[in-house]
PDB file of N, CA and C in Angstrom:
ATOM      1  N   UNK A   1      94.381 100.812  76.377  1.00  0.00           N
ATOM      2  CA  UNK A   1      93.886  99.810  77.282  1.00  0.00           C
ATOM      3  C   UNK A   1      93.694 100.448  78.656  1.00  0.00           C
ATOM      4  N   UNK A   2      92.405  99.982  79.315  1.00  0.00           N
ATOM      5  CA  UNK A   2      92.213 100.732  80.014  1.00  0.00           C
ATOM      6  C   UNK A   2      92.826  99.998  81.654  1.00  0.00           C
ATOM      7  N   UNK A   3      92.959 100.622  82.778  1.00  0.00           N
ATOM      8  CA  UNK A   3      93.706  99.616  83.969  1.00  0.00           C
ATOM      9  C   UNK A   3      92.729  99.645  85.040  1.00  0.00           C
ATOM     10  N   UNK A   4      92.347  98.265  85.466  1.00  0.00           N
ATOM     11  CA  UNK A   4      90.783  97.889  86.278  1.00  0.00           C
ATOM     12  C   UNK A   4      91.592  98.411  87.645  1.00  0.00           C
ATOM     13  N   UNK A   5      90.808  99.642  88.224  1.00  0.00           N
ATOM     14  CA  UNK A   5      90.985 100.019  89.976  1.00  0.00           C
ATOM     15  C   UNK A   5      89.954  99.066  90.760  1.00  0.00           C
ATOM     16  N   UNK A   6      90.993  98.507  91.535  1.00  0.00           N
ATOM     17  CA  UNK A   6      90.266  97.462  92.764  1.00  0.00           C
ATOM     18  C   UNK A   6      89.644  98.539  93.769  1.00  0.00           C
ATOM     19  N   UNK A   7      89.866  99.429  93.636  1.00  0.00           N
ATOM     20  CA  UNK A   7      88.772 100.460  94.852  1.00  0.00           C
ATOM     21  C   UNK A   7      87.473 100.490  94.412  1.00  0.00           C
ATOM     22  N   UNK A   8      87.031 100.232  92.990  1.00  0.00           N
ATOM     23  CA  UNK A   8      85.505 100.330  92.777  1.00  0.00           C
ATOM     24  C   UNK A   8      84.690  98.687  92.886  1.00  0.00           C
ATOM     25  N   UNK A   9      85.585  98.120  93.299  1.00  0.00           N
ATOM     26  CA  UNK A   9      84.870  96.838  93.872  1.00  0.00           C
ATOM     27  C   UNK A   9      85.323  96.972  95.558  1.00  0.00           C
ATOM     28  N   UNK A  10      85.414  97.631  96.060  1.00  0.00           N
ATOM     29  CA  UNK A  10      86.165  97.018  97.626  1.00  0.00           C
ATOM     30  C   UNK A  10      85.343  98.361  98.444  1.00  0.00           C
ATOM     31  N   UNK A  11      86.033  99.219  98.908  1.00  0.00           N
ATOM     32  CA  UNK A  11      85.445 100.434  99.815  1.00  0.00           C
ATOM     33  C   UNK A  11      85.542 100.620 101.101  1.00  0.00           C
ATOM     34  N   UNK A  12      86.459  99.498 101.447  1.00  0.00           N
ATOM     35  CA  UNK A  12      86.610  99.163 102.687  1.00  0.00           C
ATOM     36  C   UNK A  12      87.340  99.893 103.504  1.00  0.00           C
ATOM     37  N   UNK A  13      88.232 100.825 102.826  1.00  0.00           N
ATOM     38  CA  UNK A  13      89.349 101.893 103.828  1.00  0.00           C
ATOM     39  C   UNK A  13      87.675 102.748 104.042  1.00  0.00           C
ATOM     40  N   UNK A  14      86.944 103.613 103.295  1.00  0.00           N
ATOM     41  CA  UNK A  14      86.021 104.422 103.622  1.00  0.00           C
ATOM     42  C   UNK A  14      84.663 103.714 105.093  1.00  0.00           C
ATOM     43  N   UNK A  15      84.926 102.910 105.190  1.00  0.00           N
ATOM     44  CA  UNK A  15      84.143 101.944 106.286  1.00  0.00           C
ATOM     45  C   UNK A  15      84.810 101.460 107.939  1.00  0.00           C
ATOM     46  N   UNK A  16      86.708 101.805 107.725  1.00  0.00           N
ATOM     47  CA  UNK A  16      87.334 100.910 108.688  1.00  0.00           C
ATOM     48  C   UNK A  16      87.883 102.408 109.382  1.00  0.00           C
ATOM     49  N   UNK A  17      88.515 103.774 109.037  1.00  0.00           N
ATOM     50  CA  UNK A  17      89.238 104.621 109.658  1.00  0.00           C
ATOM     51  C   UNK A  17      88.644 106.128 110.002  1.00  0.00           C
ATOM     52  N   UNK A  18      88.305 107.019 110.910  1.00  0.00           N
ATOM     53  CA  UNK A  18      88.146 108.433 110.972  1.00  0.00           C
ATOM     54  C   UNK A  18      88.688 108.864 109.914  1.00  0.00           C
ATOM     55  N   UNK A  19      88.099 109.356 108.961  1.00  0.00           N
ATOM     56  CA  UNK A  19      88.669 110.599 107.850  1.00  0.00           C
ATOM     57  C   UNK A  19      89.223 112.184 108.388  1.00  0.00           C
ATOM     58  N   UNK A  20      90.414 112.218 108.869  1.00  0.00           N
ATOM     59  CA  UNK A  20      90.432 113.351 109.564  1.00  0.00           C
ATOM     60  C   UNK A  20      91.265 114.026 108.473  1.00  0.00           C
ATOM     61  N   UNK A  21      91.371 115.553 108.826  1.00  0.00           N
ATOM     62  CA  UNK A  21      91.777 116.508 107.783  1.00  0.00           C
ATOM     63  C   UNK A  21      91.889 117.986 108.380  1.00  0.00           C
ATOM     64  N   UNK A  22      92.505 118.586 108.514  1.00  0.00           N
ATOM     65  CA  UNK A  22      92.644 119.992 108.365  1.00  0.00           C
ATOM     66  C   UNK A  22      91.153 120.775 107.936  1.00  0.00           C
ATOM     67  N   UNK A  23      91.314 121.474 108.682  1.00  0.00           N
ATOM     68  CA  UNK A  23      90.020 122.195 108.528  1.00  0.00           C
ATOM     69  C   UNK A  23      89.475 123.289 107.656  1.00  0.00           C
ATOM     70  N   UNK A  24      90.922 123.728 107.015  1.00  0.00           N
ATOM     71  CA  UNK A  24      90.864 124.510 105.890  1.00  0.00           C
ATOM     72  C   UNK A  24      90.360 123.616 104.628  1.00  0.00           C
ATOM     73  N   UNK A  25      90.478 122.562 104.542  1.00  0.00           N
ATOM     74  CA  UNK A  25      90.100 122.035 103.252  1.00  0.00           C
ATOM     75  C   UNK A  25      88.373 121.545 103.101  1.00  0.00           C
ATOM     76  N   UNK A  26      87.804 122.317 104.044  1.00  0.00           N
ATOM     77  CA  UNK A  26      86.624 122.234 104.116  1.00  0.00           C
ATOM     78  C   UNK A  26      86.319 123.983 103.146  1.00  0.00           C
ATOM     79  N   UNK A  27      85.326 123.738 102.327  1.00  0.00           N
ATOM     80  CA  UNK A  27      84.530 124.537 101.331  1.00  0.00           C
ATOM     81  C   UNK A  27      84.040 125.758 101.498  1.00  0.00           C
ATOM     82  N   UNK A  28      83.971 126.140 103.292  1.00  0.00           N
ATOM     83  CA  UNK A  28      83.861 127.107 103.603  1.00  0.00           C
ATOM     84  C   UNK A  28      85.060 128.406 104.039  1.00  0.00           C
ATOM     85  N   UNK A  29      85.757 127.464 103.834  1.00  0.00           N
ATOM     86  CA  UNK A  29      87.413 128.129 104.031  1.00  0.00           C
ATOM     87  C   UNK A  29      88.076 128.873 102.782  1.00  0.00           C
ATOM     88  N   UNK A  30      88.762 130.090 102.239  1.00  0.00           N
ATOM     89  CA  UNK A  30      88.508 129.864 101.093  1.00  0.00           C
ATOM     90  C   UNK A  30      89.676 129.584 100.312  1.00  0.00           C
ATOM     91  N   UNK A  31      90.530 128.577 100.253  1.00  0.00           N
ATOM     92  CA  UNK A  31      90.676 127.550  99.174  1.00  0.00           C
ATOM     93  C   UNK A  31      90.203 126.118  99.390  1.00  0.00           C
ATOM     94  N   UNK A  32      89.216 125.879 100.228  1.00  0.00           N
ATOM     95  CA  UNK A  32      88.904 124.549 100.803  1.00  0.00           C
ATOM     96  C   UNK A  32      88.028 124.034  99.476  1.00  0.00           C
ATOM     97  N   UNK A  33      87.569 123.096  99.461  1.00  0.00           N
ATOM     98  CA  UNK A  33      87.182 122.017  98.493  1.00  0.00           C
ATOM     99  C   UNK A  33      86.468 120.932  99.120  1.00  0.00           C
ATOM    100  N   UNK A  34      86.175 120.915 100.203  1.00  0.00           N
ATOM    101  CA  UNK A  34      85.301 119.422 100.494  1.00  0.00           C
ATOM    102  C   UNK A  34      83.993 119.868 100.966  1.00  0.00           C
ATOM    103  N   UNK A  35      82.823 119.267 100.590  1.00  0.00           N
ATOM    104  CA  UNK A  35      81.710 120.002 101.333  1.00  0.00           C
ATOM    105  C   UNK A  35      81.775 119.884 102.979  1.00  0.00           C
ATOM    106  N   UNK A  36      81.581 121.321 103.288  1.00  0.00           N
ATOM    107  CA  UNK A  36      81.317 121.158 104.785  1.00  0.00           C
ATOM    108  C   UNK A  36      80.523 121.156 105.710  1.00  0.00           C
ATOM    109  N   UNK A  37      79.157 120.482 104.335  1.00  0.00           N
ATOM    110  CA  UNK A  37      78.473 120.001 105.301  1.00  0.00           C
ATOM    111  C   UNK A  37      78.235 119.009 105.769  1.00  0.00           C
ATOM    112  N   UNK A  38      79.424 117.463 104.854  1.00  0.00           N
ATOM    113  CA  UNK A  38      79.304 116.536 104.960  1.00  0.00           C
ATOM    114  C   UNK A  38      80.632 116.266 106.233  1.00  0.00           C
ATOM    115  N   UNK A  39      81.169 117.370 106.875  1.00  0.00           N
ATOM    116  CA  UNK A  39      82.055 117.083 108.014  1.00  0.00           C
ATOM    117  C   UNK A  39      81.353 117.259 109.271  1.00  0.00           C
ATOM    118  N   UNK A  40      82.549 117.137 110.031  1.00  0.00           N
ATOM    119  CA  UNK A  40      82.282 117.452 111.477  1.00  0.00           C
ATOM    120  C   UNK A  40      83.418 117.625 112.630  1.00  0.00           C
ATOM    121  N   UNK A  41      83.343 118.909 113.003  1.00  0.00           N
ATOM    122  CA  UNK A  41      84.436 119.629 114.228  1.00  0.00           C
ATOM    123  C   UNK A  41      85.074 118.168 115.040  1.00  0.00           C
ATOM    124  N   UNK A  42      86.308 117.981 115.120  1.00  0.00           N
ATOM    125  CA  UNK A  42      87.122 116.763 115.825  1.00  0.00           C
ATOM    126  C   UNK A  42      87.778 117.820 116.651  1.00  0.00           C
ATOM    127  N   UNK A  43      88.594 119.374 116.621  1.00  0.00           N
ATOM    128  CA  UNK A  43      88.947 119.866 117.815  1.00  0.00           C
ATOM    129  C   UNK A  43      88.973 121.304 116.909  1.00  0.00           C
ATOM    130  N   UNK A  44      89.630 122.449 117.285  1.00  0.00           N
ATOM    131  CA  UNK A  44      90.017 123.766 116.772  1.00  0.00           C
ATOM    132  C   UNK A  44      90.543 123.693 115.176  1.00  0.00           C
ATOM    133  N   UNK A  45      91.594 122.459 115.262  1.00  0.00           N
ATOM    134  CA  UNK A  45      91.864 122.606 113.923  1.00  0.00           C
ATOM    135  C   UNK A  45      91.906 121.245 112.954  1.00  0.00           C
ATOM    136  N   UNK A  46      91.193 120.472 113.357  1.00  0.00           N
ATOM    137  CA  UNK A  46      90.213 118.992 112.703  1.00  0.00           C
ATOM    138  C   UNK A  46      89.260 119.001 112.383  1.00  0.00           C
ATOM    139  N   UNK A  47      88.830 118.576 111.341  1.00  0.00           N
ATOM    140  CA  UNK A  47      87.399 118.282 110.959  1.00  0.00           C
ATOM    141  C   UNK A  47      88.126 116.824 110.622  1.00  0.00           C
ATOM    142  N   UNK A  48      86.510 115.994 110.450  1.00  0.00           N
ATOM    143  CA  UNK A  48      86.239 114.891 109.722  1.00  0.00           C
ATOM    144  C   UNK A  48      85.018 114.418 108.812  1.00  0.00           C
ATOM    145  N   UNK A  49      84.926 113.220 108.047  1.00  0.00           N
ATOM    146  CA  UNK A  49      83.797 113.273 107.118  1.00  0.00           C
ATOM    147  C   UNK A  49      82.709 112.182 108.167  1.00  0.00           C
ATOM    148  N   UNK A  50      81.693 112.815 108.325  1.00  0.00           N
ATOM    149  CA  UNK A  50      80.740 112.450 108.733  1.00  0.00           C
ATOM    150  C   UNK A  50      80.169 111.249 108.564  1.00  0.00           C
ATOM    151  N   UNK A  51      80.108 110.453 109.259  1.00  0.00           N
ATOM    152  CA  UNK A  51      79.817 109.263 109.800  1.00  0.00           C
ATOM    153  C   UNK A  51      81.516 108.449 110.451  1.00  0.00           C
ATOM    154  N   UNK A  52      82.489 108.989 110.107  1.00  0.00           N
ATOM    155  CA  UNK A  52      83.935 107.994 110.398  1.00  0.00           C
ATOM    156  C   UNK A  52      84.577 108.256 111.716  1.00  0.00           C
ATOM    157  N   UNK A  53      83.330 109.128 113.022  1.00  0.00           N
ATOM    158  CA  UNK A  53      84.045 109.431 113.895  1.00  0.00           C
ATOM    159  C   UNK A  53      83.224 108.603 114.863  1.00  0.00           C
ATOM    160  N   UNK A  54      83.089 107.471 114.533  1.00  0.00           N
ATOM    161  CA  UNK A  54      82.318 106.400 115.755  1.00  0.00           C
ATOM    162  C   UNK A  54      83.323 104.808 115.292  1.00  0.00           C
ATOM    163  N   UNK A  55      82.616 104.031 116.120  1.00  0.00           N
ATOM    164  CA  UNK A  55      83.460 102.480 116.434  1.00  0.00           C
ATOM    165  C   UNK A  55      83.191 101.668 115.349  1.00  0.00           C
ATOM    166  N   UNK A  56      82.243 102.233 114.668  1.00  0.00           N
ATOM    167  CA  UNK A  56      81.484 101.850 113.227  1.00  0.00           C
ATOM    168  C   UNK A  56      81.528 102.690 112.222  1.00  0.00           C
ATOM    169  N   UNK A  57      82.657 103.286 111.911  1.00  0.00           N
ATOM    170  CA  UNK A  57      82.930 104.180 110.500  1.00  0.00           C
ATOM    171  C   UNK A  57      82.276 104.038 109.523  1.00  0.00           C
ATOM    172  N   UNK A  58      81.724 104.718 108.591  1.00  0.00           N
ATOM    173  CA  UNK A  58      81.323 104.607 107.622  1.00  0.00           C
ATOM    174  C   UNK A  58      81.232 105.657 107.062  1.00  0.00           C
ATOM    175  N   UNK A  59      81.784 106.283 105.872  1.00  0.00           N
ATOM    176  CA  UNK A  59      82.083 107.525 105.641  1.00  0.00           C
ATOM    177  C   UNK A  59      80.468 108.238 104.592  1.00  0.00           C
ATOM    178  N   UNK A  60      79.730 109.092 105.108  1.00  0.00           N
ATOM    179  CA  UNK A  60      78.686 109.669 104.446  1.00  0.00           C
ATOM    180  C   UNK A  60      78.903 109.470 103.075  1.00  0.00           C
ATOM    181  N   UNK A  61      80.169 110.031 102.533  1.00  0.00           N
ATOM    182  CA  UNK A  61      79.788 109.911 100.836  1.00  0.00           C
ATOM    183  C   UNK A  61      79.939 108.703 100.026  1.00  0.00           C
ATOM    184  N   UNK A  62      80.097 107.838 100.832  1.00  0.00           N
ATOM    185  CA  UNK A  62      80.419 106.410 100.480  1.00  0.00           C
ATOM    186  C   UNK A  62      79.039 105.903  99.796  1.00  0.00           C
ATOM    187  N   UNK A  63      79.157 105.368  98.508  1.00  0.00           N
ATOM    188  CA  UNK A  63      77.510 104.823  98.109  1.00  0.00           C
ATOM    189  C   UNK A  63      77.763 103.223  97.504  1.00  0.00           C
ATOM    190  N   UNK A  64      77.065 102.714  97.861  1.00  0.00           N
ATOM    191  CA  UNK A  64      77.333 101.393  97.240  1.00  0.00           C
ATOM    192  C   UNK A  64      77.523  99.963  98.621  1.00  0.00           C
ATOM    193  N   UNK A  65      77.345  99.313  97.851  1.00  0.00           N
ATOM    194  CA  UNK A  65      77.982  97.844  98.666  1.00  0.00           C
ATOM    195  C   UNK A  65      79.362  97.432  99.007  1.00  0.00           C
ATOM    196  N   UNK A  66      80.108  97.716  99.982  1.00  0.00           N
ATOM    197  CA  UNK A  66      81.302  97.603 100.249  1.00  0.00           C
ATOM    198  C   UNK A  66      81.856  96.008  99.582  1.00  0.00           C
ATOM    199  N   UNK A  67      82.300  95.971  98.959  1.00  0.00           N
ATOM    200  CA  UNK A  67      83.524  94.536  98.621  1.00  0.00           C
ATOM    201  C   UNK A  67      82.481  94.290  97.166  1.00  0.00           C
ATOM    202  N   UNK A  68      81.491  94.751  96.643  1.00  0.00           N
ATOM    203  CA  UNK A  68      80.798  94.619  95.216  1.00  0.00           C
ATOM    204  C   UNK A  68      80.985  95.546  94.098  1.00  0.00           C
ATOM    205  N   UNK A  69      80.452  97.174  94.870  1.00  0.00           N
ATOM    206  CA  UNK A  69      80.722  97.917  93.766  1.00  0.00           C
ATOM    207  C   UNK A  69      80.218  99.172  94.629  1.00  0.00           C
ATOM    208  N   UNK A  70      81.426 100.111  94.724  1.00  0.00           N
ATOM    209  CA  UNK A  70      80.931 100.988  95.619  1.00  0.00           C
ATOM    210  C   UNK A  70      81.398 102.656  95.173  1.00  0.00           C
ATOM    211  N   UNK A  71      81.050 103.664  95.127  1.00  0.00           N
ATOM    212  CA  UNK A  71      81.976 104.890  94.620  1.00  0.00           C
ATOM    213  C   UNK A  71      81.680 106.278  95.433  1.00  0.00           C
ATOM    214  N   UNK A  72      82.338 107.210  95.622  1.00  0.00           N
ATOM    215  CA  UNK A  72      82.519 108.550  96.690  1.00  0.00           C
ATOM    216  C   UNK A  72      81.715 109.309  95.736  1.00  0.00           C
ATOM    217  N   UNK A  73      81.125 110.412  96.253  1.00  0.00           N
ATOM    218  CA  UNK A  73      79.843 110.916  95.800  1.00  0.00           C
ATOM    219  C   UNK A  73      80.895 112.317  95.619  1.00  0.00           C
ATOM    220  N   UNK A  74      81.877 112.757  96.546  1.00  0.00           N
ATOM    221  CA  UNK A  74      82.571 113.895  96.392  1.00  0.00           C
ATOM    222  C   UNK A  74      83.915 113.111  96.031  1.00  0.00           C
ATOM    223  N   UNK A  75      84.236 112.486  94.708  1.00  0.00           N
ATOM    224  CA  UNK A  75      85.099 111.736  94.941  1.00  0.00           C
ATOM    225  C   UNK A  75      86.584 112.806  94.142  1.00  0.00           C
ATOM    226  N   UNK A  76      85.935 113.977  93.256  1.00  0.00           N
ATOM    227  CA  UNK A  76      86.641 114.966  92.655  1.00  0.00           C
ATOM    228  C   UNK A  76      87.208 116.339  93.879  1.00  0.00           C
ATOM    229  N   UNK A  77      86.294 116.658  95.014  1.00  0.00           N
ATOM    230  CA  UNK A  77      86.160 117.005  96.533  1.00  0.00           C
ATOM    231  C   UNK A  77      87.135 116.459  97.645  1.00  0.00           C
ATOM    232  N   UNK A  78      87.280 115.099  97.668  1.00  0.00           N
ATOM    233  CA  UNK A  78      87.377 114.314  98.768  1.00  0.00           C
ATOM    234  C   UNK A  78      89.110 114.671  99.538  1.00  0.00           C
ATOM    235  N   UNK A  79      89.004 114.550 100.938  1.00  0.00           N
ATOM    236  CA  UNK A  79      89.951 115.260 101.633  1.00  0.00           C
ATOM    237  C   UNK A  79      91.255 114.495 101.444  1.00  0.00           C
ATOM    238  N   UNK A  80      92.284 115.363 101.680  1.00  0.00           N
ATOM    239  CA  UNK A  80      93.603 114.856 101.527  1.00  0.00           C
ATOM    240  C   UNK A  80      94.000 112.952 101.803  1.00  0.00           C
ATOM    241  N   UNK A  81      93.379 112.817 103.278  1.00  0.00           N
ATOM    242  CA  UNK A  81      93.596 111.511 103.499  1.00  0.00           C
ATOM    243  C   UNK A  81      93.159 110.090 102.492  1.00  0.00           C
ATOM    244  N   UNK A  82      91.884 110.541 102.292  1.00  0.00           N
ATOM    245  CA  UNK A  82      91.214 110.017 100.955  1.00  0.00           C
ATOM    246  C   UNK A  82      92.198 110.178  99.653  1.00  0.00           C
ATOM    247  N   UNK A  83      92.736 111.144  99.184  1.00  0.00           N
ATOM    248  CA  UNK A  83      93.663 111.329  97.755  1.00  0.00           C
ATOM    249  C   UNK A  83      94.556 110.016  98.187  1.00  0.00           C
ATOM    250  N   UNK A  84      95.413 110.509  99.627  1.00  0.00           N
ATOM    251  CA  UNK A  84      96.891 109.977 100.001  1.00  0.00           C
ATOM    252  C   UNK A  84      96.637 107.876 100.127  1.00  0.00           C
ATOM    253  N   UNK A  85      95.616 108.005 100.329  1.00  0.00           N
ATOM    254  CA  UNK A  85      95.545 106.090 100.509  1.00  0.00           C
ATOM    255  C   UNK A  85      95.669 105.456  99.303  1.00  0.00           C
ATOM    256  N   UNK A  86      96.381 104.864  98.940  1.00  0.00           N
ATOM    257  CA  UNK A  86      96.616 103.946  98.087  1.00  0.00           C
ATOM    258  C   UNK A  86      96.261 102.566  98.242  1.00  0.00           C
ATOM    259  N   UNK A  87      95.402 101.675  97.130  1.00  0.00           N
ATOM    260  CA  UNK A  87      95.019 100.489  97.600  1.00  0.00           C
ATOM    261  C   UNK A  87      96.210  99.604  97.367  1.00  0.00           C
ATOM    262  N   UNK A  88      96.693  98.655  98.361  1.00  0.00           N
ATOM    263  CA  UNK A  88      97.471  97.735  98.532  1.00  0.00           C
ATOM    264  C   UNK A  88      98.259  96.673  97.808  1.00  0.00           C
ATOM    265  N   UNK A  89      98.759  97.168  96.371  1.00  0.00           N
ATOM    266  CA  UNK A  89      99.234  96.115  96.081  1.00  0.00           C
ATOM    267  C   UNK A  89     100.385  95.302  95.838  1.00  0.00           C
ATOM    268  N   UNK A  90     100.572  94.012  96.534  1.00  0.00           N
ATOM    269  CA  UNK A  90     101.662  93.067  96.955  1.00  0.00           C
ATOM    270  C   UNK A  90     102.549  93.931  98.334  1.00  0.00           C
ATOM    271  N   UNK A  91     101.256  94.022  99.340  1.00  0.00           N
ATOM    272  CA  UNK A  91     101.212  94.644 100.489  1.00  0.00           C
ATOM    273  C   UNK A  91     101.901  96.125 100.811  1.00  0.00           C
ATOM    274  N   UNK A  92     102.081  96.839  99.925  1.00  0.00           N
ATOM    275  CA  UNK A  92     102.271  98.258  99.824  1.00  0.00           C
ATOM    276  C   UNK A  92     101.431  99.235 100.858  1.00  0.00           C
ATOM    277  N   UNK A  93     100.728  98.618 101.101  1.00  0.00           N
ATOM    278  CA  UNK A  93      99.473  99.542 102.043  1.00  0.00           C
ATOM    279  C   UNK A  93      99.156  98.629 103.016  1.00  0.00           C
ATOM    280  N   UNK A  94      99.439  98.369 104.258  1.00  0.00           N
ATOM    281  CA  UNK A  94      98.923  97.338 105.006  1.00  0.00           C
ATOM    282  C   UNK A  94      97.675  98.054 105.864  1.00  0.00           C
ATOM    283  N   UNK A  95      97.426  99.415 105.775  1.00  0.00           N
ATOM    284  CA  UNK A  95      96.105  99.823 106.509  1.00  0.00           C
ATOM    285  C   UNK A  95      94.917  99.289 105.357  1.00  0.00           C
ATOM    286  N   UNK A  96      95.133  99.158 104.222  1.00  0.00           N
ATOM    287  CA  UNK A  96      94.423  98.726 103.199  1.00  0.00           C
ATOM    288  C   UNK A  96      94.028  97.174 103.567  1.00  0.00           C
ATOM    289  N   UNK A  97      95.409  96.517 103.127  1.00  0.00           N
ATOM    290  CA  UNK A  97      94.877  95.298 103.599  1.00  0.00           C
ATOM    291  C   UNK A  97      94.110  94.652 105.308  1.00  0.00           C
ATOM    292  N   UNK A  98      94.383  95.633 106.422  1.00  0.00           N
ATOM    293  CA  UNK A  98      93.779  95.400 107.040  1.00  0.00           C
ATOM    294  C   UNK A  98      92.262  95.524 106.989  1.00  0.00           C
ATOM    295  N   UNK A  99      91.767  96.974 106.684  1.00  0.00           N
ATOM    296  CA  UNK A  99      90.409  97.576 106.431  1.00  0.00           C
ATOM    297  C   UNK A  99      89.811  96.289 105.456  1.00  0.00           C
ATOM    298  N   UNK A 100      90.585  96.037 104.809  1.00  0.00           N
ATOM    299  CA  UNK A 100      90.014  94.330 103.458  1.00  0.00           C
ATOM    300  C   UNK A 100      89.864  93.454 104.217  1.00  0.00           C
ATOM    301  N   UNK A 101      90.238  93.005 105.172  1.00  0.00           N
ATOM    302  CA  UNK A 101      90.236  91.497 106.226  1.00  0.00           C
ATOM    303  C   UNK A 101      89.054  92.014 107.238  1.00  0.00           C
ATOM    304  N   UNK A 102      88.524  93.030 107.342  1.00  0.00           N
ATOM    305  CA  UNK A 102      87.569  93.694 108.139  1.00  0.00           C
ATOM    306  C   UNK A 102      86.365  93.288 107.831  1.00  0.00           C
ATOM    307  N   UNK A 103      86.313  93.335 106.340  1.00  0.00           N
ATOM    308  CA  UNK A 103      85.446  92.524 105.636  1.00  0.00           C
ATOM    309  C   UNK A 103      85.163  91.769 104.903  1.00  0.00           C
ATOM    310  N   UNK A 104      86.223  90.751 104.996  1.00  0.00           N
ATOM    311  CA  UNK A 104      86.391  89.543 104.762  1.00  0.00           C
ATOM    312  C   UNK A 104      86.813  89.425 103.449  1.00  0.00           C
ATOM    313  N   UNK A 105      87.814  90.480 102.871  1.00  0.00           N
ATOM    314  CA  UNK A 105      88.042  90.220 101.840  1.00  0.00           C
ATOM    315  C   UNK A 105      89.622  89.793 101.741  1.00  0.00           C
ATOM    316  N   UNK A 106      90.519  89.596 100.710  1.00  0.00           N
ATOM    317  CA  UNK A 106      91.436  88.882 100.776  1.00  0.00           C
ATOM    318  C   UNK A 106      92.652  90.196 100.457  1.00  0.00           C
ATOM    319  N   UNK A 107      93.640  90.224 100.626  1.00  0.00           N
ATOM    320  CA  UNK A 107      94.798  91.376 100.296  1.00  0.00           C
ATOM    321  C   UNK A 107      94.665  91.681  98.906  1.00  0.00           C
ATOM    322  N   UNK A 108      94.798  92.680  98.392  1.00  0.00           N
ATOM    323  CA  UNK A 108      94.992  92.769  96.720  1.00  0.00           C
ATOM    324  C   UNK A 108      97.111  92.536  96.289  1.00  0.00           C
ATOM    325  N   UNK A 109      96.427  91.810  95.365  1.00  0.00           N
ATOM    326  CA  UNK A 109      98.096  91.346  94.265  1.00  0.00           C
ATOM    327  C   UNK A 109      97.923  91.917  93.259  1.00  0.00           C
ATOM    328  N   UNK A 110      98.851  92.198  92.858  1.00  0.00           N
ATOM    329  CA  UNK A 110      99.246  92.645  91.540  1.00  0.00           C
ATOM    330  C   UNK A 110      99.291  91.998  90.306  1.00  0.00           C
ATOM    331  N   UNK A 111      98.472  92.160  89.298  1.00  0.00           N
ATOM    332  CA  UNK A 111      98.651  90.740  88.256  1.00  0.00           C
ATOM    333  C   UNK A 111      99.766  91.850  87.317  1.00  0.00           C
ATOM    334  N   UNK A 112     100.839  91.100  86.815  1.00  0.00           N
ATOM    335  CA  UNK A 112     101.455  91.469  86.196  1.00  0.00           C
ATOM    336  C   UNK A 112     101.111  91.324  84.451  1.00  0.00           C
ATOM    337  N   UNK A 113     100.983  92.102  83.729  1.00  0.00           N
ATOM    338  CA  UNK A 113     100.606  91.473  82.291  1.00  0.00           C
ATOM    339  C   UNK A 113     101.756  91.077  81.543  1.00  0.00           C
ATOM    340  N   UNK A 114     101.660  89.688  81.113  1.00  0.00           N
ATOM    341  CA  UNK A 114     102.250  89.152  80.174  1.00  0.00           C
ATOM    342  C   UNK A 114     102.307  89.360  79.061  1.00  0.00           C
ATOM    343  N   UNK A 115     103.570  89.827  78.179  1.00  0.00           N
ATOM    344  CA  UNK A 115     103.472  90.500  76.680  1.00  0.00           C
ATOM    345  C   UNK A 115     103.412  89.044  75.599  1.00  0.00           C
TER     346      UNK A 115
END
């Protein structure tokens, strides 16, 4: 049985925060892994993913309709901060549930399955 991820309906952390990251984990570094051409210099030793460093985030590899059906284009790539977020459930993540109220969506719960 397979277990439904609420991140491929939502997308909303990739829309609400700067993706920042270490600069080694950019592709040109060499054990880096994220394309670097989809970043951009934040200081000497920051990068971020391109588009999430304005008042209107929206992260370049982001494709889709945020809160319908949305998925990361480097999503096997994608930088540490991206791995480390966990979507929110029964408020485990409250940067989650905030980025969700951003766009009007509701906190995620946990349905428990009944045997």
């Amino acid at each position: 049985m397979s277990t439904f991820n609420p991140c491929v309906t939502c997308g909303a952390c990739c829309a609400s925060f700067r993706v920042s990251f270490y600069w080694a984990e950019g592709d040109d570094a060499p054990a880096g892994f994220v394309p670097h051409e989809l970043t951009e210099q934040v200081n000497s030793f920051y990068r971020c993913m391109q588009g999430t460093n304005s008042p209107t985030p929206r992260c370049v590899a982001l494709s889709g309709t945020i809160g319908e059906s949305v998925g990361c284009s480097i999503y096997g790539d994608r930088p540490t901060p991206c791995r480390e977020f966990d979507a929110s459930l029964d408020g485990s993540n409250p940067r989650c549930d905030q980025a969700r109220a951003k766009f009007g969506m509701l906190p995620l719960i946990q349905i428990k399955e009944v045997a």
